[in-house]
PDB file of N, CA and C in Angstrom:
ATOM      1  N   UNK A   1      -3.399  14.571  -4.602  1.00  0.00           N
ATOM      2  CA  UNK A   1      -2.335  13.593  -4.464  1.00  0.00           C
ATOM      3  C   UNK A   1      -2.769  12.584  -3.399  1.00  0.00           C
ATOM      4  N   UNK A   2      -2.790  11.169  -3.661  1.00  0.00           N
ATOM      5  CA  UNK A   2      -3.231  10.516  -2.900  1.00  0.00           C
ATOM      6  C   UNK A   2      -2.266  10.098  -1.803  1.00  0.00           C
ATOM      7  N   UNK A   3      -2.902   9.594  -0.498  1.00  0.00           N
ATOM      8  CA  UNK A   3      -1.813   9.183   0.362  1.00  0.00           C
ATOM      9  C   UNK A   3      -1.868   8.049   0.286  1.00  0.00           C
ATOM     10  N   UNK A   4      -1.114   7.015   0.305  1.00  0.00           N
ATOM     11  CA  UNK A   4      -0.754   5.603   0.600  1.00  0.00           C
ATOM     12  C   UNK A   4      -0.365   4.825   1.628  1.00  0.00           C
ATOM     13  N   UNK A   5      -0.833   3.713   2.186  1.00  0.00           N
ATOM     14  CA  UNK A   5      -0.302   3.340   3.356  1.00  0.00           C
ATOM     15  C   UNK A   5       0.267   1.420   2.580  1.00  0.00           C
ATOM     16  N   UNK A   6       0.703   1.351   3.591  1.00  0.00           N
ATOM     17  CA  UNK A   6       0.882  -0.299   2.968  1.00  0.00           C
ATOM     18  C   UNK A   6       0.180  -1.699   4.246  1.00  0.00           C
ATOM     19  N   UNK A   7      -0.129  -2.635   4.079  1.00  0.00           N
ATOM     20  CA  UNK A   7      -0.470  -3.491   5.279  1.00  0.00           C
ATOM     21  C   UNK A   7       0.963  -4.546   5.736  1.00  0.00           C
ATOM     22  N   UNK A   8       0.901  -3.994   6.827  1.00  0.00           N
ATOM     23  CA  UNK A   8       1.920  -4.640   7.600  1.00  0.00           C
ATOM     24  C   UNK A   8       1.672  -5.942   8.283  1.00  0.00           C
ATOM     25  N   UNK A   9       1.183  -7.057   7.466  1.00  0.00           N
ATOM     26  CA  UNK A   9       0.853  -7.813   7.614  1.00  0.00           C
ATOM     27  C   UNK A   9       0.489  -8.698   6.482  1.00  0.00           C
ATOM     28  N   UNK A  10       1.946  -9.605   5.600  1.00  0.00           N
ATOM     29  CA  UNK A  10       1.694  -9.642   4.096  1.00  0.00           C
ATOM     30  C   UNK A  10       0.626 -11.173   3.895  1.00  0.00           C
ATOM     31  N   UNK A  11      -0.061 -11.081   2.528  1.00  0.00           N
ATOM     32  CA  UNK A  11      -0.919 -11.909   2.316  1.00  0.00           C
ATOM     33  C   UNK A  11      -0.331 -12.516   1.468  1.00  0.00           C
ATOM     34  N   UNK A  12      -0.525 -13.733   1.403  1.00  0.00           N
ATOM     35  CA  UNK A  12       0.614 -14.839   0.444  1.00  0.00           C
ATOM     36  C   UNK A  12       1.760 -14.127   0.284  1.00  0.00           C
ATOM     37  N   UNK A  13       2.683 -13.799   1.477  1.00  0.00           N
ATOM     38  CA  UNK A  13       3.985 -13.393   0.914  1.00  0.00           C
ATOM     39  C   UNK A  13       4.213 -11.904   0.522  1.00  0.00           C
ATOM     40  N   UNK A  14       2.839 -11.144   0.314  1.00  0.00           N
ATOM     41  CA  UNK A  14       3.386  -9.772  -0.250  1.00  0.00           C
ATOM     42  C   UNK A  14       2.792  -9.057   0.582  1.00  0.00           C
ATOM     43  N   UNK A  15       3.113  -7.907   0.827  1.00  0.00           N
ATOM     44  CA  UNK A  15       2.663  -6.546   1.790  1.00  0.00           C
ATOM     45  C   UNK A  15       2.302  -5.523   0.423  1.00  0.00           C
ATOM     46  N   UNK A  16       0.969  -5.655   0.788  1.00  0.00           N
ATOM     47  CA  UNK A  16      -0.209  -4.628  -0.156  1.00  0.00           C
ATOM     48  C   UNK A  16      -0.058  -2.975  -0.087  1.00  0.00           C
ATOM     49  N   UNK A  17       0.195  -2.564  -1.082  1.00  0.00           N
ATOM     50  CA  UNK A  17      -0.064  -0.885  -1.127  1.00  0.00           C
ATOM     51  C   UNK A  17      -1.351  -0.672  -1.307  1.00  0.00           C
ATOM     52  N   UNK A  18      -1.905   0.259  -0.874  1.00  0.00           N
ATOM     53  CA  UNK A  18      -3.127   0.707  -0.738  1.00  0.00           C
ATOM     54  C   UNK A  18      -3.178   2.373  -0.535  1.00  0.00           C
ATOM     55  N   UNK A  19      -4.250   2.997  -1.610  1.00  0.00           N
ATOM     56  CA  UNK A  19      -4.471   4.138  -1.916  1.00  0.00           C
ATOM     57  C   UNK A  19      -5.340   4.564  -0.522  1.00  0.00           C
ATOM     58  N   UNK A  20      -5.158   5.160   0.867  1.00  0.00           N
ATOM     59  CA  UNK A  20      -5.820   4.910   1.779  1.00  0.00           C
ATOM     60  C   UNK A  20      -7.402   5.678   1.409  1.00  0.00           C
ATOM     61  N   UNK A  21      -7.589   6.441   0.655  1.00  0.00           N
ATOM     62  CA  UNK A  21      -8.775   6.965   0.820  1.00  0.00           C
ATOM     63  C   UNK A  21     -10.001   6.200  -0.270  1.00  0.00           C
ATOM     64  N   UNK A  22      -9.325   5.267  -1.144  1.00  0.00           N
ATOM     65  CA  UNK A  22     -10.028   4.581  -2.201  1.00  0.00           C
ATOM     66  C   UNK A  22     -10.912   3.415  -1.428  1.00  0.00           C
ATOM     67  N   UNK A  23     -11.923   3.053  -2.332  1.00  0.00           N
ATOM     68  CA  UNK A  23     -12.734   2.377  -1.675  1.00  0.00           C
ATOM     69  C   UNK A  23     -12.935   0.801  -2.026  1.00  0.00           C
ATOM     70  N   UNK A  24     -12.068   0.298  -1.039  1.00  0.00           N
ATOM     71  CA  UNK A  24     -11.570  -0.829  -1.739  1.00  0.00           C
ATOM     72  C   UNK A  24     -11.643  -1.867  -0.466  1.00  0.00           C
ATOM     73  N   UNK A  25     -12.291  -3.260  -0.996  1.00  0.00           N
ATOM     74  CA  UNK A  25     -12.827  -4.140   0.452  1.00  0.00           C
ATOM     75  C   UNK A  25     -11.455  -4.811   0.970  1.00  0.00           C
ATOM     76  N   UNK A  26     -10.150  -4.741   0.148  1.00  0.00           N
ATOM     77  CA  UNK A  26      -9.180  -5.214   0.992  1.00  0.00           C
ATOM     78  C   UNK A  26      -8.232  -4.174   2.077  1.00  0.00           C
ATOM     79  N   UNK A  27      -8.421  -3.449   2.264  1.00  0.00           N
ATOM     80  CA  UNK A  27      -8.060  -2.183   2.843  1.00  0.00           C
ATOM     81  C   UNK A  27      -7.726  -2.908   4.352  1.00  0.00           C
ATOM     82  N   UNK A  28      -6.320  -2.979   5.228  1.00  0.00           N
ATOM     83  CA  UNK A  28      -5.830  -3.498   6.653  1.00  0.00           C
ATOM     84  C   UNK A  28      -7.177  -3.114   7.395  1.00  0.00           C
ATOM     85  N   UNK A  29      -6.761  -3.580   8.035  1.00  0.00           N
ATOM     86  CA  UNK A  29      -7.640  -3.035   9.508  1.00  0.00           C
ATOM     87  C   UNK A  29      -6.599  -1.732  10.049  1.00  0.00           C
ATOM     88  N   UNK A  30      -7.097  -0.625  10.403  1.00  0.00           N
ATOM     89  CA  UNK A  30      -6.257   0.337  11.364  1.00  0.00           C
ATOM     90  C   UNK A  30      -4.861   0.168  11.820  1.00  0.00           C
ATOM     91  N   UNK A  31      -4.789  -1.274  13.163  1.00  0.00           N
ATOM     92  CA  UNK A  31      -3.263  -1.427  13.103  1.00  0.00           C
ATOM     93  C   UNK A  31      -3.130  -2.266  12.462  1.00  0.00           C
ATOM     94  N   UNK A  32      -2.954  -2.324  11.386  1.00  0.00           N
ATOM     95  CA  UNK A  32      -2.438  -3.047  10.449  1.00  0.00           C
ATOM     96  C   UNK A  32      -1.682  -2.514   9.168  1.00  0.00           C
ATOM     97  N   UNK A  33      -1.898  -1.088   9.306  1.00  0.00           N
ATOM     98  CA  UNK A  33      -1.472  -0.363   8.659  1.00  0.00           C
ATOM     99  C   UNK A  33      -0.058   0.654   8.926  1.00  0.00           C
ATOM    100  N   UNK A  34       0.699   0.930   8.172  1.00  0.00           N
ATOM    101  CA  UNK A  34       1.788   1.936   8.100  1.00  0.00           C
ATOM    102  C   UNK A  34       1.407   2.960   6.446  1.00  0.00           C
ATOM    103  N   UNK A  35       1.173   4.088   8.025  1.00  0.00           N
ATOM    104  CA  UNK A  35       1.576   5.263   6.114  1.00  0.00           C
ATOM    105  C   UNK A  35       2.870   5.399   5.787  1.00  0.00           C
ATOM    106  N   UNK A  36       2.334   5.460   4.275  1.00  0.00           N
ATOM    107  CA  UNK A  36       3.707   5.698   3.285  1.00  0.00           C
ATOM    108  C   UNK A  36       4.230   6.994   3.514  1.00  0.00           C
ATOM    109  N   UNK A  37       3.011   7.866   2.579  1.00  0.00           N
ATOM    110  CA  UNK A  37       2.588   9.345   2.533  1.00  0.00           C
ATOM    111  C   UNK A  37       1.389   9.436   1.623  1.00  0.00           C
ATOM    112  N   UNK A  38       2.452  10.704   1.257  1.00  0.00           N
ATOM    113  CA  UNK A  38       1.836  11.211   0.018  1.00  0.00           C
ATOM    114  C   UNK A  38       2.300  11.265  -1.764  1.00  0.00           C
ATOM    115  N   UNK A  39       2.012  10.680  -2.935  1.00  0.00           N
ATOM    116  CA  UNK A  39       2.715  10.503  -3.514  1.00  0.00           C
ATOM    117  C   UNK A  39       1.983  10.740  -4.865  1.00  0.00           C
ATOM    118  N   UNK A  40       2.113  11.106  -6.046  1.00  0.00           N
ATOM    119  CA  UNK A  40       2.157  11.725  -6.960  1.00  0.00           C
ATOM    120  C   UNK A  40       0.946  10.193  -7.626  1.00  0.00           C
ATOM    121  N   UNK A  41       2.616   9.261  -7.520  1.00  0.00           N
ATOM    122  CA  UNK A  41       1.632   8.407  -8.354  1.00  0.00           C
ATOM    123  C   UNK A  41       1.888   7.102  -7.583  1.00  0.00           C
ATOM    124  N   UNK A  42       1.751   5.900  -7.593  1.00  0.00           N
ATOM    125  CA  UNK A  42       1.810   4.457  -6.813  1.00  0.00           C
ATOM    126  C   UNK A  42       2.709   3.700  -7.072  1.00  0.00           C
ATOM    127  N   UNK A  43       3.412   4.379  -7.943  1.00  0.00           N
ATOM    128  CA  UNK A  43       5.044   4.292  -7.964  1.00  0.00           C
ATOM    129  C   UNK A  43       6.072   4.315  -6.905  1.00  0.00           C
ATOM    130  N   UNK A  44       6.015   5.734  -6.585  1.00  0.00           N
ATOM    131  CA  UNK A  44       6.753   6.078  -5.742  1.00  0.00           C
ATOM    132  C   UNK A  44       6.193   5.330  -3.971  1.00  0.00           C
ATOM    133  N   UNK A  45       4.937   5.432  -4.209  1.00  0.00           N
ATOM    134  CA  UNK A  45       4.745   4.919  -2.940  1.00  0.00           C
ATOM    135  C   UNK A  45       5.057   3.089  -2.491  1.00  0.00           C
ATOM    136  N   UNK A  46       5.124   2.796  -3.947  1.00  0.00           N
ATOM    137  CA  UNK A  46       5.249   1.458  -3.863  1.00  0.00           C
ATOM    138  C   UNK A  46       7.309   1.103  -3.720  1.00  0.00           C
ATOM    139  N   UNK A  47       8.098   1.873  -4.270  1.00  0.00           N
ATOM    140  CA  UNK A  47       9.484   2.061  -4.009  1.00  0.00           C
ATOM    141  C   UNK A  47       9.694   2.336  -2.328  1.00  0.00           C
ATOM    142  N   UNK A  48       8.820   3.406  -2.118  1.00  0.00           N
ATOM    143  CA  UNK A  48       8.926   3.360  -0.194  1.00  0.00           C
ATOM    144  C   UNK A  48       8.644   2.563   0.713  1.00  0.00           C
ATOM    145  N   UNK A  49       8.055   1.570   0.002  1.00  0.00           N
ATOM    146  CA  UNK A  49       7.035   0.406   0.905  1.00  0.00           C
ATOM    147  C   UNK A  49       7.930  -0.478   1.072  1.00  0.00           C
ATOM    148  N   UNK A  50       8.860  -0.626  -0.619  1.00  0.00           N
ATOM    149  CA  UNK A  50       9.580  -1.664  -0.836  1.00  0.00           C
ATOM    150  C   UNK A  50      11.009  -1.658   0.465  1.00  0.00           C
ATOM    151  N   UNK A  51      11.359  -0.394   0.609  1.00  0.00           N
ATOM    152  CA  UNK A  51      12.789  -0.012   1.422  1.00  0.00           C
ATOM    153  C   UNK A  51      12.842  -0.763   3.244  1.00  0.00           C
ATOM    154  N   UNK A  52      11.045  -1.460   3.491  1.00  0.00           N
ATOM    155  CA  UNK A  52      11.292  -2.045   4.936  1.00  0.00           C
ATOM    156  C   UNK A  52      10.547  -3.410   4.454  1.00  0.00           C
ATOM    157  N   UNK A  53       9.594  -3.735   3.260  1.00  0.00           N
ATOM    158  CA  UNK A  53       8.938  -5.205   3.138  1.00  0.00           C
ATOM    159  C   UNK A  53       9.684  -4.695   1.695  1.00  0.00           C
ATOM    160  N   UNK A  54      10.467  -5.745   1.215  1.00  0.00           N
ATOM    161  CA  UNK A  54      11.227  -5.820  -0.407  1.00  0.00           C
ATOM    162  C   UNK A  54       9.793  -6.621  -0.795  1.00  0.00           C
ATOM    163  N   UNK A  55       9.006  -7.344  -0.645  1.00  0.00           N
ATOM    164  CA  UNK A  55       7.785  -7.977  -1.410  1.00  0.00           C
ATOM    165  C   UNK A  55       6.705  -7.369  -1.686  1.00  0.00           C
ATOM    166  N   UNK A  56       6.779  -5.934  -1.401  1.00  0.00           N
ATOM    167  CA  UNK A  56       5.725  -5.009  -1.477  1.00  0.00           C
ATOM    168  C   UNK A  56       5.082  -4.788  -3.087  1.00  0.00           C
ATOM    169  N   UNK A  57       4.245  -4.450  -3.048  1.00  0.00           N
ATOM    170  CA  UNK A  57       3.267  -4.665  -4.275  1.00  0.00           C
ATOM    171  C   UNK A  57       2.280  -4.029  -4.124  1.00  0.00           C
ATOM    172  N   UNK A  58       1.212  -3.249  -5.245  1.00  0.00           N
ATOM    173  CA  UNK A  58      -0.004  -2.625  -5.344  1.00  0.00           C
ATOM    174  C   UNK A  58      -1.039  -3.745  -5.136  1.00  0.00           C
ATOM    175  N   UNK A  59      -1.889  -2.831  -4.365  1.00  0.00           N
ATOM    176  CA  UNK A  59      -3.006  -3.608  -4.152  1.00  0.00           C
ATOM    177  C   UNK A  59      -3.730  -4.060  -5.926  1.00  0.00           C
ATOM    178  N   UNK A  60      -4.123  -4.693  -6.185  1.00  0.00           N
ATOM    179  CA  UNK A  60      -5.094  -5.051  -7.974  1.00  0.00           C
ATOM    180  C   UNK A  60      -6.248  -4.346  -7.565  1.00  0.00           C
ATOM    181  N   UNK A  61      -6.739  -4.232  -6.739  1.00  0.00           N
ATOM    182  CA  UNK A  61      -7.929  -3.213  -6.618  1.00  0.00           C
ATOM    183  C   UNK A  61      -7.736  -1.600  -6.275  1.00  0.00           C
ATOM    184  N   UNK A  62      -7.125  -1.177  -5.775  1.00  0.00           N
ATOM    185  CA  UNK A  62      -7.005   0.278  -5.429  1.00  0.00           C
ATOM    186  C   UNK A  62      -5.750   0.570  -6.182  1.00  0.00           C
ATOM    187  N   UNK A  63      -4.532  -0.239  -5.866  1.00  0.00           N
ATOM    188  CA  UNK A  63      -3.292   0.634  -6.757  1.00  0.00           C
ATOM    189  C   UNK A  63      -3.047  -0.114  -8.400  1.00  0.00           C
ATOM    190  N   UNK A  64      -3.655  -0.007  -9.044  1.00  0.00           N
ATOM    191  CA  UNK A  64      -3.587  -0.548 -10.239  1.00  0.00           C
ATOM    192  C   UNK A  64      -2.503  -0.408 -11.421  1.00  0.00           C
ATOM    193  N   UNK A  65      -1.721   0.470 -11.150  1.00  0.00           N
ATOM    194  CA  UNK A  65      -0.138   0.753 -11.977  1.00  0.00           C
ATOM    195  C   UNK A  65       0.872  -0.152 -12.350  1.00  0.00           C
TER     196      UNK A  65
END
């Protein structure tokens, strides 16, 4: 089950979900990040992201759903 964090710091407007262990060149810098958790699928992690940034969205490279 992957964990997810999101970047707290949105790019054109949206705050990125990100699969934290995937290997992906847009990935925050350290503080730039908030974990989600842990989540089944990038669904759910993307509904938790949404509850403090409503513009939250999968990364197109790591969360692809």
């Amino acid at each position: 089950m992957p964990n997810f964090i999101v970047n707290t710091n949105a790019v054109n407007g949206i705050y990125h979900v990100h699969d934290e262990n995937a290997v992906c060149q847009h990935l925050p810098a350290p503080d730039d990040r908030r974990s989600l958790g842990w989540f089944s699928s990038s669904q759910g992690a993307i509904a938790e992201a949404r509850k403090t940034y409503s513009s939250a969205d999968g990364c197109e490279n790591c969360v692809k759903e």
